[in-house]
C-alpha atoms as a PDB file:
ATOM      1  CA  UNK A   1      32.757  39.748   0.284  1.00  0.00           C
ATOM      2  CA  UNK A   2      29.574  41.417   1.135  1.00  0.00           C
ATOM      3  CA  UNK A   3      27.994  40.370   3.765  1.00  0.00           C
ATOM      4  CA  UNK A   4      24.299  40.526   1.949  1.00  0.00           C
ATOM      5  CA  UNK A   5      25.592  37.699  -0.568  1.00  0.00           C
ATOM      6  CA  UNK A   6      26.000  35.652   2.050  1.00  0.00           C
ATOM      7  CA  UNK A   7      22.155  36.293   3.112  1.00  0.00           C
ATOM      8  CA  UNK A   8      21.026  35.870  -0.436  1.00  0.00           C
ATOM      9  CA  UNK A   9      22.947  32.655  -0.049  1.00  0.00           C
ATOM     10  CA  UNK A  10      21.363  31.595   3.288  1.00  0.00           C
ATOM     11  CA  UNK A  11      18.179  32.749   2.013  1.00  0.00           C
ATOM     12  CA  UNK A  12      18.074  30.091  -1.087  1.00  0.00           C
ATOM     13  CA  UNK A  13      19.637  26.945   1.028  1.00  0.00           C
ATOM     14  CA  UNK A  14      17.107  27.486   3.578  1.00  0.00           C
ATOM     15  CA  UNK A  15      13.990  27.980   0.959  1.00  0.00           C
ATOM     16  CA  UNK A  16      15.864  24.715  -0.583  1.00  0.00           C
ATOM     17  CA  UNK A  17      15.712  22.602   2.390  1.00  0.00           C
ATOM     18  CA  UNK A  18      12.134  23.337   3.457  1.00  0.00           C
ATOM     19  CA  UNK A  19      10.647  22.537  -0.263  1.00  0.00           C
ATOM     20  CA  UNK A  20      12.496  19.246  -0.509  1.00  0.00           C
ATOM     21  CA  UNK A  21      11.628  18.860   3.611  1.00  0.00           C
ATOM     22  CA  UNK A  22       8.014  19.527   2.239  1.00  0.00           C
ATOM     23  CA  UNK A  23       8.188  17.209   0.011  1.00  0.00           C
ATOM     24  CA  UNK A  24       9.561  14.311   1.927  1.00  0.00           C
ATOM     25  CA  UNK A  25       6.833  14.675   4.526  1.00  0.00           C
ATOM     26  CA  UNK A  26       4.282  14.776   2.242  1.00  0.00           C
ATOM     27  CA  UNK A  27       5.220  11.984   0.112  1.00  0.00           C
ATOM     28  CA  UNK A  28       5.786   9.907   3.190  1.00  0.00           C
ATOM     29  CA  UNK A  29       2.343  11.013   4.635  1.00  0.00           C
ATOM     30  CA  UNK A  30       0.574   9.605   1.487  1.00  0.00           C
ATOM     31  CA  UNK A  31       2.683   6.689   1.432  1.00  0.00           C
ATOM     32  CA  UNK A  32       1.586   5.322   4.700  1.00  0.00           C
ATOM     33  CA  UNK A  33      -2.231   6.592   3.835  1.00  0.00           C
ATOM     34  CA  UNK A  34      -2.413   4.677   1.068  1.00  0.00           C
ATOM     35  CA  UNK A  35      -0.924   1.539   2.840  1.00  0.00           C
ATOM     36  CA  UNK A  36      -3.296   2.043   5.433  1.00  0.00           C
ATOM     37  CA  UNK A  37      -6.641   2.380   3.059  1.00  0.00           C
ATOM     38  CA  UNK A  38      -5.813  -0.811   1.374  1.00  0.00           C
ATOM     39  CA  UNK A  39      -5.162  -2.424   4.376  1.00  0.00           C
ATOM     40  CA  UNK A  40      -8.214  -1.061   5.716  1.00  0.00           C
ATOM     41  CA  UNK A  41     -10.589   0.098   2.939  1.00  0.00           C
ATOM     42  CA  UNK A  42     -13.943   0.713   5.356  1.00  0.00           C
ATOM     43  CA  UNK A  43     -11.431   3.579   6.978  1.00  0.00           C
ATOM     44  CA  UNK A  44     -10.809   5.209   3.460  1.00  0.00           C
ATOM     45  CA  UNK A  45     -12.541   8.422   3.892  1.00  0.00           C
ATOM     46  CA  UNK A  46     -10.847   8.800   8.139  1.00  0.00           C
ATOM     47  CA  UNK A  47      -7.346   7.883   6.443  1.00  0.00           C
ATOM     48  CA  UNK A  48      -8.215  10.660   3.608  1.00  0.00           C
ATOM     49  CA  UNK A  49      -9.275  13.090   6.006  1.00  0.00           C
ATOM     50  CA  UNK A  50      -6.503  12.925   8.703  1.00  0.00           C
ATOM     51  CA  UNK A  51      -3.974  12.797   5.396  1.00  0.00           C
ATOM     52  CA  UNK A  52      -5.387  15.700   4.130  1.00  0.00           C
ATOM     53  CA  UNK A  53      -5.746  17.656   7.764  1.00  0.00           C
ATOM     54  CA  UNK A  54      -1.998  16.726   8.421  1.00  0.00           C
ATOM     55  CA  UNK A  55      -0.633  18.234   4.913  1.00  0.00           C
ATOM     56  CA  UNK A  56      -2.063  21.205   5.300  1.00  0.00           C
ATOM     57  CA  UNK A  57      -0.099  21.183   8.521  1.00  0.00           C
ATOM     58  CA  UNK A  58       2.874  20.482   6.673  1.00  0.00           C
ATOM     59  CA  UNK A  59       2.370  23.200   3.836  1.00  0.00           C
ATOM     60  CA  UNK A  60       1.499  25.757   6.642  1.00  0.00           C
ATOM     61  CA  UNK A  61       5.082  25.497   7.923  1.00  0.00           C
ATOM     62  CA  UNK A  62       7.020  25.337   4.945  1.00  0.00           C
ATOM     63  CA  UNK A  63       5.025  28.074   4.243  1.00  0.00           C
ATOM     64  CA  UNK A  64       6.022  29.904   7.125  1.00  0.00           C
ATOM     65  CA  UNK A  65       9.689  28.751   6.846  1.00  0.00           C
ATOM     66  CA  UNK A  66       9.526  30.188   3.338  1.00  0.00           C
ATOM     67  CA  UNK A  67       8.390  33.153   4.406  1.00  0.00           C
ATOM     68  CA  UNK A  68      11.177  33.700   6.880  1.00  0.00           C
ATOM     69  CA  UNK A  69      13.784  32.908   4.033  1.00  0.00           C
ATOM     70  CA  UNK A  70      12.200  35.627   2.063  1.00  0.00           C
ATOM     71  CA  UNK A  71      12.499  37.823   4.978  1.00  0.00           C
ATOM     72  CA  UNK A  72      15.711  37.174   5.237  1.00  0.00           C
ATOM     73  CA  UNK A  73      17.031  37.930   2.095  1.00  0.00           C
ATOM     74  CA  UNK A  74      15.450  40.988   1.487  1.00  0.00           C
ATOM     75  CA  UNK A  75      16.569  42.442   4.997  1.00  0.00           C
END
């Protein structure tokens, strides 16, 4: 087989894994914010602002990860 199938190959599970990864994190993240602002509902707009700050922090790397996938297929 050639060995740039197996790249292509690598290339989608590893783009798979960091989108669902993504998603996980992201969906936990607001989870626990949203237990915390109705536990707490004077701390809403701290709770909203450290969810939103640590997101972006999760969308940066998948980003990134992404980015090496793509990187890695097309080499």
């Amino acid at each position: 087989m050639d060995p740039l199938l197996f790249a292509y190959l690598a290339a989608g599970f590893g783009a798979a894994l960091t989108v669902i990864g993504a998603g996980f994190g992201i969906g936990k993240l607001a989870s626990a914010a949203m237990e915390a602002s109705s536990r707490q509902p004077e701390a809403l707009g701290d709770i909203r602002t450290s969810m939103i700050i640590a997101a972006a922090l999760i969308e940066g790397v998948s980003l990134f990860a992404l980015v090496i996938c793509i990187l890695l297929a097309l080499k």
